[in-house]
C-alpha atoms as a PDB file:
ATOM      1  CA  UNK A   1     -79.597 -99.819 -51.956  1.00  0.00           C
ATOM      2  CA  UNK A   2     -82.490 -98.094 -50.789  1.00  0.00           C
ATOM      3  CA  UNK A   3     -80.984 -97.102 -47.639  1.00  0.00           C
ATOM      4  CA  UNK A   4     -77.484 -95.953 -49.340  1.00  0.00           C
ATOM      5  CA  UNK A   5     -79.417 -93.530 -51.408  1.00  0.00           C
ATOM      6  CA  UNK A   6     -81.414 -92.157 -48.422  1.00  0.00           C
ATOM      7  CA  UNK A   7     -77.897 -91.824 -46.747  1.00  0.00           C
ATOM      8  CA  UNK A   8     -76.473 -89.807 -49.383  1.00  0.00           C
ATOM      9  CA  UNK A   9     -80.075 -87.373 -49.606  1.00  0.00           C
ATOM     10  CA  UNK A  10     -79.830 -86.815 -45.793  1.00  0.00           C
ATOM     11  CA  UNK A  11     -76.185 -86.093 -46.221  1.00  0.00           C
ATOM     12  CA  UNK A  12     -76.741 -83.264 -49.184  1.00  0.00           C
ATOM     13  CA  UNK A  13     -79.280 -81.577 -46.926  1.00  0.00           C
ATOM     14  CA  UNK A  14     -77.416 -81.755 -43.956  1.00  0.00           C
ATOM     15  CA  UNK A  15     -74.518 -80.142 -45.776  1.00  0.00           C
ATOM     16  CA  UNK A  16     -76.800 -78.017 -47.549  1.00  0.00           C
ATOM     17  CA  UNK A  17     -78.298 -76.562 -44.213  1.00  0.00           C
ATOM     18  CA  UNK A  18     -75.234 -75.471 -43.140  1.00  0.00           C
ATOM     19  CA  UNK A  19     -74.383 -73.949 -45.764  1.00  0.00           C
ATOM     20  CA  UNK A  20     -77.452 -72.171 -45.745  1.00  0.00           C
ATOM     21  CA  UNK A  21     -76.938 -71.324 -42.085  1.00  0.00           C
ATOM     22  CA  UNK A  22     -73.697 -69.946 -42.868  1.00  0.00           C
ATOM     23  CA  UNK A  23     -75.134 -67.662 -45.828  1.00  0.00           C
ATOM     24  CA  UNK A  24     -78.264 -66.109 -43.599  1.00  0.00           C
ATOM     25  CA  UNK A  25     -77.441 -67.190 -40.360  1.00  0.00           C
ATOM     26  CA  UNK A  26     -81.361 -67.999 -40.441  1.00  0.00           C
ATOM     27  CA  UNK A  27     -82.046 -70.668 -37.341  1.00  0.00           C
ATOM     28  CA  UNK A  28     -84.712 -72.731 -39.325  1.00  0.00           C
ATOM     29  CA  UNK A  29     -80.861 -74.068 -41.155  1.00  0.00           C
ATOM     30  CA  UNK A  30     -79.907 -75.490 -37.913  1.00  0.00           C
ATOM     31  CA  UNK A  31     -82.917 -77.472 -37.472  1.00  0.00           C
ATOM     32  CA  UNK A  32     -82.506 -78.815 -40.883  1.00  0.00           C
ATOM     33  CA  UNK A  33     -79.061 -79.490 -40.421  1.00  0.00           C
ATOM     34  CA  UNK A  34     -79.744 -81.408 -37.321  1.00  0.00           C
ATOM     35  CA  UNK A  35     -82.599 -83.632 -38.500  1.00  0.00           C
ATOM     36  CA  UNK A  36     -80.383 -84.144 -41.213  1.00  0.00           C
ATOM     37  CA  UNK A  37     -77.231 -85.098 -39.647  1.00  0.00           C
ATOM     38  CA  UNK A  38     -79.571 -87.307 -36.932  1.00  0.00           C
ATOM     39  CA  UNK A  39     -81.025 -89.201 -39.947  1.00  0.00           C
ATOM     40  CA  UNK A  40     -77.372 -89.667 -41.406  1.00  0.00           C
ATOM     41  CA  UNK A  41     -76.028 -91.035 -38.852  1.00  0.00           C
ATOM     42  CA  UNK A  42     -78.898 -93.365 -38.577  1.00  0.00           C
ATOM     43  CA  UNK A  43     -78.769 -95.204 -41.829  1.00  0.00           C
ATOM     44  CA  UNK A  44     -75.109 -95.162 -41.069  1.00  0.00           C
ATOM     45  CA  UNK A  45     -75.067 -97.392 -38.132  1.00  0.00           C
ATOM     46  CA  UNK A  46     -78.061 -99.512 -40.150  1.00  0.00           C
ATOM     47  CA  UNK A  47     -75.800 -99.629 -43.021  1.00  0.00           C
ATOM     48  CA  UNK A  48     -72.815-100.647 -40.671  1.00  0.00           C
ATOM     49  CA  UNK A  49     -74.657-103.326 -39.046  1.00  0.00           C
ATOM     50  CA  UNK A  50     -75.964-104.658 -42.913  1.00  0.00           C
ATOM     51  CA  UNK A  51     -72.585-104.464 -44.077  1.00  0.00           C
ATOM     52  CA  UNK A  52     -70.978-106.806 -40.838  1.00  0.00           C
ATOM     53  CA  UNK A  53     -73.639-108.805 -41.357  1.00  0.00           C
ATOM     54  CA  UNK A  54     -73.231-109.747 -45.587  1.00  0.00           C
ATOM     55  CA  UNK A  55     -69.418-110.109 -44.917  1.00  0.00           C
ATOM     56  CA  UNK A  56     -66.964-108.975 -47.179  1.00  0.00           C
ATOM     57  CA  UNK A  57     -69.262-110.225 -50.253  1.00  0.00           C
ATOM     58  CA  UNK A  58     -69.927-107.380 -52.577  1.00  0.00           C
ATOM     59  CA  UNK A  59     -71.314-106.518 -55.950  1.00  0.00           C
ATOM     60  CA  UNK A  60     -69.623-106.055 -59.178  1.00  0.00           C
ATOM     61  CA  UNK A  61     -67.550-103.406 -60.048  1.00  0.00           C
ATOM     62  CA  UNK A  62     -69.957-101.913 -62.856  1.00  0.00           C
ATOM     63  CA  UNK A  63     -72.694-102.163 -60.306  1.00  0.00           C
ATOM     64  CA  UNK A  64     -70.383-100.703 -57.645  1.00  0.00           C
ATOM     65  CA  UNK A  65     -70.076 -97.467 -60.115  1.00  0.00           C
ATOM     66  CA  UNK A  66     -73.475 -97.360 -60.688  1.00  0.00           C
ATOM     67  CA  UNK A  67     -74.217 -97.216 -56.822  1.00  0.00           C
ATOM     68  CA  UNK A  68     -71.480 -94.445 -56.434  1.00  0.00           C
ATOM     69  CA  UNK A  69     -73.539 -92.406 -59.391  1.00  0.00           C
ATOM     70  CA  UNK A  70     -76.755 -92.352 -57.782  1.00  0.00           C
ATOM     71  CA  UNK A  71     -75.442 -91.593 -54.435  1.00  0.00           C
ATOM     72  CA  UNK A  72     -73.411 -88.358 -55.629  1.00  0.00           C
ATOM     73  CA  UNK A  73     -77.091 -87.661 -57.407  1.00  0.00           C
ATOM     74  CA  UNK A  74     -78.874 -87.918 -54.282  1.00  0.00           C
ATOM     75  CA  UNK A  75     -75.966 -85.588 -52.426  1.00  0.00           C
ATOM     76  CA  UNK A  76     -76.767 -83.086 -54.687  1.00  0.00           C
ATOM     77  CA  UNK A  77     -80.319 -82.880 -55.064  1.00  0.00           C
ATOM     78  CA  UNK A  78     -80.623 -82.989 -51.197  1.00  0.00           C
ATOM     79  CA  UNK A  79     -77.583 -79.984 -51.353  1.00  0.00           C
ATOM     80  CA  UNK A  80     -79.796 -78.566 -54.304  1.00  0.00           C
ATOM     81  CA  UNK A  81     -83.004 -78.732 -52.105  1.00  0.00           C
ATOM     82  CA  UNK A  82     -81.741 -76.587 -49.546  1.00  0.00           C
ATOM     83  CA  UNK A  83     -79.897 -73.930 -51.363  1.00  0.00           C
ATOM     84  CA  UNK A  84     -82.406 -73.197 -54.027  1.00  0.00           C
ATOM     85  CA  UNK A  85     -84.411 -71.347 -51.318  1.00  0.00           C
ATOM     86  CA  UNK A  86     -81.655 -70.076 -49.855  1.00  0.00           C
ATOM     87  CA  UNK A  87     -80.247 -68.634 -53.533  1.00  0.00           C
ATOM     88  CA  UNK A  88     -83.503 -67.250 -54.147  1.00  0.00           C
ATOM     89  CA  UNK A  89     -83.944 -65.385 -51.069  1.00  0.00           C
ATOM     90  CA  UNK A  90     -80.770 -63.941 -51.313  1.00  0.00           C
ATOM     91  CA  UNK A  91     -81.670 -62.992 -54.553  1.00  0.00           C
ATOM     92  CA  UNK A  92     -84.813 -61.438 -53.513  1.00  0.00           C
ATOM     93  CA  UNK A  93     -83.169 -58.499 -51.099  1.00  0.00           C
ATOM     94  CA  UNK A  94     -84.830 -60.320 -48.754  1.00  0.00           C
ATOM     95  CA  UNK A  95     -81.774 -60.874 -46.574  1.00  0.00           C
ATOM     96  CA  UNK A  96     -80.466 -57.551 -47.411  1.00  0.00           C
ATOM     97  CA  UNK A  97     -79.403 -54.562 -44.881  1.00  0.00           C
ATOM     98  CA  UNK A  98     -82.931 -53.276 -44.364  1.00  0.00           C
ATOM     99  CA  UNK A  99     -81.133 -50.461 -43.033  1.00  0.00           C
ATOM    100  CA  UNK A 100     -79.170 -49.257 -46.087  1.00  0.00           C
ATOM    101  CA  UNK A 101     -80.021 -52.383 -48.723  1.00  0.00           C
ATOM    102  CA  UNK A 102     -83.261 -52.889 -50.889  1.00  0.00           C
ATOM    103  CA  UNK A 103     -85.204 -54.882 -48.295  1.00  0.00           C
ATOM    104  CA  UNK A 104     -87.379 -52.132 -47.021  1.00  0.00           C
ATOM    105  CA  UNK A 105     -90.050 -52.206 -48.509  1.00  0.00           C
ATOM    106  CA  UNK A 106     -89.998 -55.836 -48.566  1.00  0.00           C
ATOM    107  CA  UNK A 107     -89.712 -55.932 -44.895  1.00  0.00           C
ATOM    108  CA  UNK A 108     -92.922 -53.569 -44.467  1.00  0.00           C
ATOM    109  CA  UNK A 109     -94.968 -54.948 -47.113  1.00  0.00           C
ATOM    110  CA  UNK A 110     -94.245 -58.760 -45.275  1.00  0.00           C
ATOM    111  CA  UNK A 111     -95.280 -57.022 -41.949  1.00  0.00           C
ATOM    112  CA  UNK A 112     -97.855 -55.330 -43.741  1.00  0.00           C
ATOM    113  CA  UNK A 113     -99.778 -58.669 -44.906  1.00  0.00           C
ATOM    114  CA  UNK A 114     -98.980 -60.907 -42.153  1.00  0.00           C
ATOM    115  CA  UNK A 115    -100.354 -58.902 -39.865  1.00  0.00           C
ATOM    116  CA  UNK A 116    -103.553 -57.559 -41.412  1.00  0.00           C
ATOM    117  CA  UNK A 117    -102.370 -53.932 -41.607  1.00  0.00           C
ATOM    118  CA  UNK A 118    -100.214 -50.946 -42.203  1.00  0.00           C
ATOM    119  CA  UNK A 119    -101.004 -48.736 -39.802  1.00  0.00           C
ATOM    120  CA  UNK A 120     -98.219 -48.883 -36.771  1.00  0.00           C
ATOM    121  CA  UNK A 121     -96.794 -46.557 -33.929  1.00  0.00           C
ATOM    122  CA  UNK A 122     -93.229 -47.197 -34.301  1.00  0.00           C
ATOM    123  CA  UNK A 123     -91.124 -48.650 -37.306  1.00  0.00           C
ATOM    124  CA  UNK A 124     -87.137 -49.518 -36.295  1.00  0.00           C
ATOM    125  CA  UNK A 125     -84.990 -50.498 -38.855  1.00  0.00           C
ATOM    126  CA  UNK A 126     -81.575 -52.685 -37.703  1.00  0.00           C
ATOM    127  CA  UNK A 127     -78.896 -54.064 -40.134  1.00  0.00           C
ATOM    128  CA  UNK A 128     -80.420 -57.518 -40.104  1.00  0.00           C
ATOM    129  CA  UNK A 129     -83.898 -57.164 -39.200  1.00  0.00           C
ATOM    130  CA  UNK A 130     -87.136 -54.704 -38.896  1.00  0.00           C
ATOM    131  CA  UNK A 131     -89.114 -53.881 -36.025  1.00  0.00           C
ATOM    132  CA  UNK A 132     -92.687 -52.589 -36.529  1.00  0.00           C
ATOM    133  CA  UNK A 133     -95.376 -51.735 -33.612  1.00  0.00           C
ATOM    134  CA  UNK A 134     -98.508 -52.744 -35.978  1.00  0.00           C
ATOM    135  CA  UNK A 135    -101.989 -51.384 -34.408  1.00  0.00           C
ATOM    136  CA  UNK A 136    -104.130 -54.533 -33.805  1.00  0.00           C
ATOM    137  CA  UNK A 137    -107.119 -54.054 -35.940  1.00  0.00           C
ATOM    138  CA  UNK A 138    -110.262 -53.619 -35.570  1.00  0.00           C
ATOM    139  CA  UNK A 139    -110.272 -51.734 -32.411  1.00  0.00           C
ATOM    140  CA  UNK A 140    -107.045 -49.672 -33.471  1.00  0.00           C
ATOM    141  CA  UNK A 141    -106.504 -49.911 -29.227  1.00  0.00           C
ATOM    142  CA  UNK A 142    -103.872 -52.220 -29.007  1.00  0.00           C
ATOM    143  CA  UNK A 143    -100.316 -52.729 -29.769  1.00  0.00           C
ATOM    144  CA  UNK A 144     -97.982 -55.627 -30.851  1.00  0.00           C
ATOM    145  CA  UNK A 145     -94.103 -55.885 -31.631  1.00  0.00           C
ATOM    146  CA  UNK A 146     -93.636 -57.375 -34.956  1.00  0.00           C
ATOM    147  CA  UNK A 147     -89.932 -58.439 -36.311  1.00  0.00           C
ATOM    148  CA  UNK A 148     -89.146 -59.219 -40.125  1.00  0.00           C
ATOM    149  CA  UNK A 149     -86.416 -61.322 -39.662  1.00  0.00           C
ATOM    150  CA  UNK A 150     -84.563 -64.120 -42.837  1.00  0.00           C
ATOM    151  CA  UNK A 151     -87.810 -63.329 -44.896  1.00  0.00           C
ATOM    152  CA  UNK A 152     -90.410 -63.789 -42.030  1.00  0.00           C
ATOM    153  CA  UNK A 153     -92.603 -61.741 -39.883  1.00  0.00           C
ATOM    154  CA  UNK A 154     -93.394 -62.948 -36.672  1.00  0.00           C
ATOM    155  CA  UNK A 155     -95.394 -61.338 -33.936  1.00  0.00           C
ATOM    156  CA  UNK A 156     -93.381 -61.074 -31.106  1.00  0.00           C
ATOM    157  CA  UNK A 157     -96.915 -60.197 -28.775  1.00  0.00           C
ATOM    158  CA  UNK A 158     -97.995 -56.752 -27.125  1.00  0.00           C
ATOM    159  CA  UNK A 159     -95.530 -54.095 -27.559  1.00  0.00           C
ATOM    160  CA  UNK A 160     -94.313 -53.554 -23.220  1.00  0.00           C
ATOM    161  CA  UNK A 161     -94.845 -49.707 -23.419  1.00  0.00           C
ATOM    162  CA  UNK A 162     -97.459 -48.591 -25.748  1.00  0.00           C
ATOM    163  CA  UNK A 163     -98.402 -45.009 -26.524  1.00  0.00           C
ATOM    164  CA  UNK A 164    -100.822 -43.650 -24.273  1.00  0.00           C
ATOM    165  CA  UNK A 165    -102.267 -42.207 -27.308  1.00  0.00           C
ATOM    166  CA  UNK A 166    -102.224 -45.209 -29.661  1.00  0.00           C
ATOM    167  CA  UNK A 167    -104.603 -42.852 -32.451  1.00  0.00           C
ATOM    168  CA  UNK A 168    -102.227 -39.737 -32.257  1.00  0.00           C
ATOM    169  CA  UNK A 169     -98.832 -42.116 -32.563  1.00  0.00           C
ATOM    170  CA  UNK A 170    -100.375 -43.989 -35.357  1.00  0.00           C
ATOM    171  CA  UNK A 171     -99.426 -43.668 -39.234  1.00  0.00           C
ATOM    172  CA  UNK A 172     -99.071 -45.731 -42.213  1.00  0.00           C
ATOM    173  CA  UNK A 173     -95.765 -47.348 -42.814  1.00  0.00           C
ATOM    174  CA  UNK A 174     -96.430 -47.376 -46.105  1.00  0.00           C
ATOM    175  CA  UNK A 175     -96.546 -43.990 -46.723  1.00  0.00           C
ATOM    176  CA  UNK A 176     -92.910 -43.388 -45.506  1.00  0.00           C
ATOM    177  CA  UNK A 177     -90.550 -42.890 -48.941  1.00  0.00           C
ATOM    178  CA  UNK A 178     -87.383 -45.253 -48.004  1.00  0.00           C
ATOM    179  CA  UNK A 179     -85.616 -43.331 -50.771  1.00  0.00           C
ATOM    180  CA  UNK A 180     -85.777 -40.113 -48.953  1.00  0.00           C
ATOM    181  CA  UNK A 181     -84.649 -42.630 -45.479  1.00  0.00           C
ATOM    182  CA  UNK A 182     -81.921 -44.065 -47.170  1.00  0.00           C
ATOM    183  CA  UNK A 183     -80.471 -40.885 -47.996  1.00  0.00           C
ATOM    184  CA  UNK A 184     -80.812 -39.626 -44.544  1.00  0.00           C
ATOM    185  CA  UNK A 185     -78.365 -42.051 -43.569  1.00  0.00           C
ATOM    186  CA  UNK A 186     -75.568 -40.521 -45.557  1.00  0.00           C
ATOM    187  CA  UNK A 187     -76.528 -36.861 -44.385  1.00  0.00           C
ATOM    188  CA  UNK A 188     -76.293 -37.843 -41.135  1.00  0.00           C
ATOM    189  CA  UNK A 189     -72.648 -39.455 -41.409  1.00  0.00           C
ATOM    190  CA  UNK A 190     -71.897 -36.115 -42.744  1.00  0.00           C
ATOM    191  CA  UNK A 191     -73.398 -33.924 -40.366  1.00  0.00           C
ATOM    192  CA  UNK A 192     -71.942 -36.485 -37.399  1.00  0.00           C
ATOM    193  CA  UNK A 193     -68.474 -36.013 -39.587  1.00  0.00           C
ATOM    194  CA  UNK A 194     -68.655 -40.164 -39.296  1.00  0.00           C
ATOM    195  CA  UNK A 195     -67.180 -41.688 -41.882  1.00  0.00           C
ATOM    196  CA  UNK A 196     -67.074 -45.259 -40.727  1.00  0.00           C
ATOM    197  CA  UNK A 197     -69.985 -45.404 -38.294  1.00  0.00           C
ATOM    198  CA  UNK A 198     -69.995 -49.391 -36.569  1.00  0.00           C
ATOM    199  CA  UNK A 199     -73.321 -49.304 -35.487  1.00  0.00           C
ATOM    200  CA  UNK A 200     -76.325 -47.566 -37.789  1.00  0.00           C
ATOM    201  CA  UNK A 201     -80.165 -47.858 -37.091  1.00  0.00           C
ATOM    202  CA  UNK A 202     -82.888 -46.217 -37.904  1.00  0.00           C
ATOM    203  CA  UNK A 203     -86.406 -45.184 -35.731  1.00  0.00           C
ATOM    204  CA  UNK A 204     -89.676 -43.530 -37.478  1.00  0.00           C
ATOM    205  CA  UNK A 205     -92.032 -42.343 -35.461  1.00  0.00           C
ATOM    206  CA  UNK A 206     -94.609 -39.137 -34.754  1.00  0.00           C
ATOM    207  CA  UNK A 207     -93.680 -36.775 -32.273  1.00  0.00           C
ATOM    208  CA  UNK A 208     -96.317 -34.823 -30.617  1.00  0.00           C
ATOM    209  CA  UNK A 209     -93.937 -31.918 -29.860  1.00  0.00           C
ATOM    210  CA  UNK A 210     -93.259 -31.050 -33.723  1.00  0.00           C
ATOM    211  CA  UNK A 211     -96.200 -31.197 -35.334  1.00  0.00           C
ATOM    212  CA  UNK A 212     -97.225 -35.054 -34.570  1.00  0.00           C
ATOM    213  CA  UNK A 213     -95.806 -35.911 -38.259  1.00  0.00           C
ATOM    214  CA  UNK A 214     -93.473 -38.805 -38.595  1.00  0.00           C
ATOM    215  CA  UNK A 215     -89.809 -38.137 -38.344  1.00  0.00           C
ATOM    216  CA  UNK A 216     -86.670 -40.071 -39.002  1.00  0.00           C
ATOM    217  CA  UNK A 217     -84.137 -40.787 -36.364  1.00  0.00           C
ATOM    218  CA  UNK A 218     -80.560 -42.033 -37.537  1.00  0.00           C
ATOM    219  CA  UNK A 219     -78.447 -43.534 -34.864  1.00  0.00           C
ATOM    220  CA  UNK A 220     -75.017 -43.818 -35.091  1.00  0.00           C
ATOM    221  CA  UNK A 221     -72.086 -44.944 -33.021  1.00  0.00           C
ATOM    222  CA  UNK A 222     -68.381 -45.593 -33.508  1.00  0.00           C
ATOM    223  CA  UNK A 223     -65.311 -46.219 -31.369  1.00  0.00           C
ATOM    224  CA  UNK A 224     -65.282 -43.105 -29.487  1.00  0.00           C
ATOM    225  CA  UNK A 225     -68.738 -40.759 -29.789  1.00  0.00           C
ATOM    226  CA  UNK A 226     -72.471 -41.386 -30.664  1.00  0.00           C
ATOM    227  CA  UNK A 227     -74.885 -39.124 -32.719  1.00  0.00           C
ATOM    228  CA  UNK A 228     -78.496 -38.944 -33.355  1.00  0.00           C
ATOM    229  CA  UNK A 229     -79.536 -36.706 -36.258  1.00  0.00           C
ATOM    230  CA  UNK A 230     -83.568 -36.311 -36.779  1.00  0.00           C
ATOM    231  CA  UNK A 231     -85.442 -35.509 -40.337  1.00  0.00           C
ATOM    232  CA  UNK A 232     -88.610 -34.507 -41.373  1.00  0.00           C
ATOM    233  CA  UNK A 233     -89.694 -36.628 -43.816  1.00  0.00           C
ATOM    234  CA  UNK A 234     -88.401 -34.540 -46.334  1.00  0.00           C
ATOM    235  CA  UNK A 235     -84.518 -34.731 -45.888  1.00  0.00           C
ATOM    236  CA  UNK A 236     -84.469 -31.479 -43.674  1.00  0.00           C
ATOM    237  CA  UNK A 237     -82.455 -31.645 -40.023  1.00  0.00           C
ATOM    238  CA  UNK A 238     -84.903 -31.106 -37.439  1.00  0.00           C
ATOM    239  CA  UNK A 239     -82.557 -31.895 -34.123  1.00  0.00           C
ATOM    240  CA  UNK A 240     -78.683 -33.442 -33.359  1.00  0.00           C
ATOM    241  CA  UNK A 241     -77.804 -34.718 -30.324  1.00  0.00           C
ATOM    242  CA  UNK A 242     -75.003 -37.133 -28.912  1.00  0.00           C
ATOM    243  CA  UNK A 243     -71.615 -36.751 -27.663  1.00  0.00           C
ATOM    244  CA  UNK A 244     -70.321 -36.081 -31.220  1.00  0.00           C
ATOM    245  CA  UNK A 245     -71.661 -32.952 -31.247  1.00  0.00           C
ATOM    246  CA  UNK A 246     -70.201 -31.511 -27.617  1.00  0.00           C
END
């Protein structure tokens, strides 16, 4: 009995992780899914091999039922398990477009504290996941790649070409108003005359050459041209280029 009921709670997670993977594409739902279906299949050959071994003797009918009841239970508090996280971290905005959803600021602020700072030389947003070149503390000399990917930062290790002048690239992510970002993605479909851009990403960074204060890049492509339209961080047009443009 024991084993049945560990069947049908490796089964619910199993299902449950793909579902999961299917929802956030998230890897970690692949793992689960795998243990899950390994353990299955496990307690299914044990259960096989009990079952040959009893013979065609088996229990009652009402305690057949009773069996059947606890292992849908167990399928759907091992389903259950899974997707509750899953639920809640799509209702979060966690998993949402960073580039024109409400997971900004979640991104930066889960950067922000994993990390031990703010301050970075480089912030790229994607449409499922943010890049961030945090300055190590204390020092402020070095420089590592950090992605916020399905809810997670990671640090992906030294950034391969740092600023020569980490101090003058730096600036506090924090600081940037995604509102005013957000709405520099729709100026820039208009001023690109793209209506139905397939790619869109967005870079903030300093440039020495205007001032050294942060700017906004917005990238976008479609089928036949590409455009890059840069902002102060006030909404103004600082610079277009791309083949949209001539």
């Amino acid at each position: 009995m024991v084993l049945r009921l560990l069947f049908a709670l490796a089964l619910g997670v199993m299902v449950g992780g793909f579902v999961g993977l299917a929802l956030t594409g998230d890897w970690v739902y692949t793992v689960v899914s795998v243990v899950a279906l390994a353990v299955a299949a496990l307690l299914a050959v044990v259960l096989v091999a009990m079952r040959v071994r009893r013979g065609s003797g088996g229990a009652s009918g009402r305690r057949r039922n009773l069996r059947w009841i606890a292992t849908g239970v167990l399928v759907v508090i091992g389903l259950a398990a899974v997707l509750v996280p899953v639920i809640a971290a799509l209702a979060s905005g966690r998993l949402d477009n960073p580039v024109n959803g409400t997971h900004q600021k979640v991104a930066m602020s889960g950067i922000a504290a994993a990390a031990g700072t703010s301050t970075v030389t480089e912030l790229d947003l994607f449409p499922d996941y943010v890049l961030a070149d945090i300055v190590n503390p204390p020092g402020h000399r070095t420089v590592d790649e950090w992605t916020y990917q399905f809810g997670r930062a990671e640090d992906d290790g030294p950034e391969v070409v740092p600023p020569t002048d980490v101090a003058g690239a730096s600036f506090d992510m924090k600081t940037i108003d995604m509102t005013h970002v957000v709405s520099d993605i729709a100026a820039a479909e208009k001023t690109a005359k793209m209506t139905s851009p397939s790619d869109v990403h967005l870079g903030i960074r300093r440039e020495p050459d205007d001032g050294n204060a942060p700017q906004v890049s917005v990238f976008l492509t479609d089928k036949y041209d590409d455009a890059t339209v840069v902002f102060d961080l006030s909404g103004k047009i600082l610079h277009r280029f791309g083949s949209v443009f001539g």
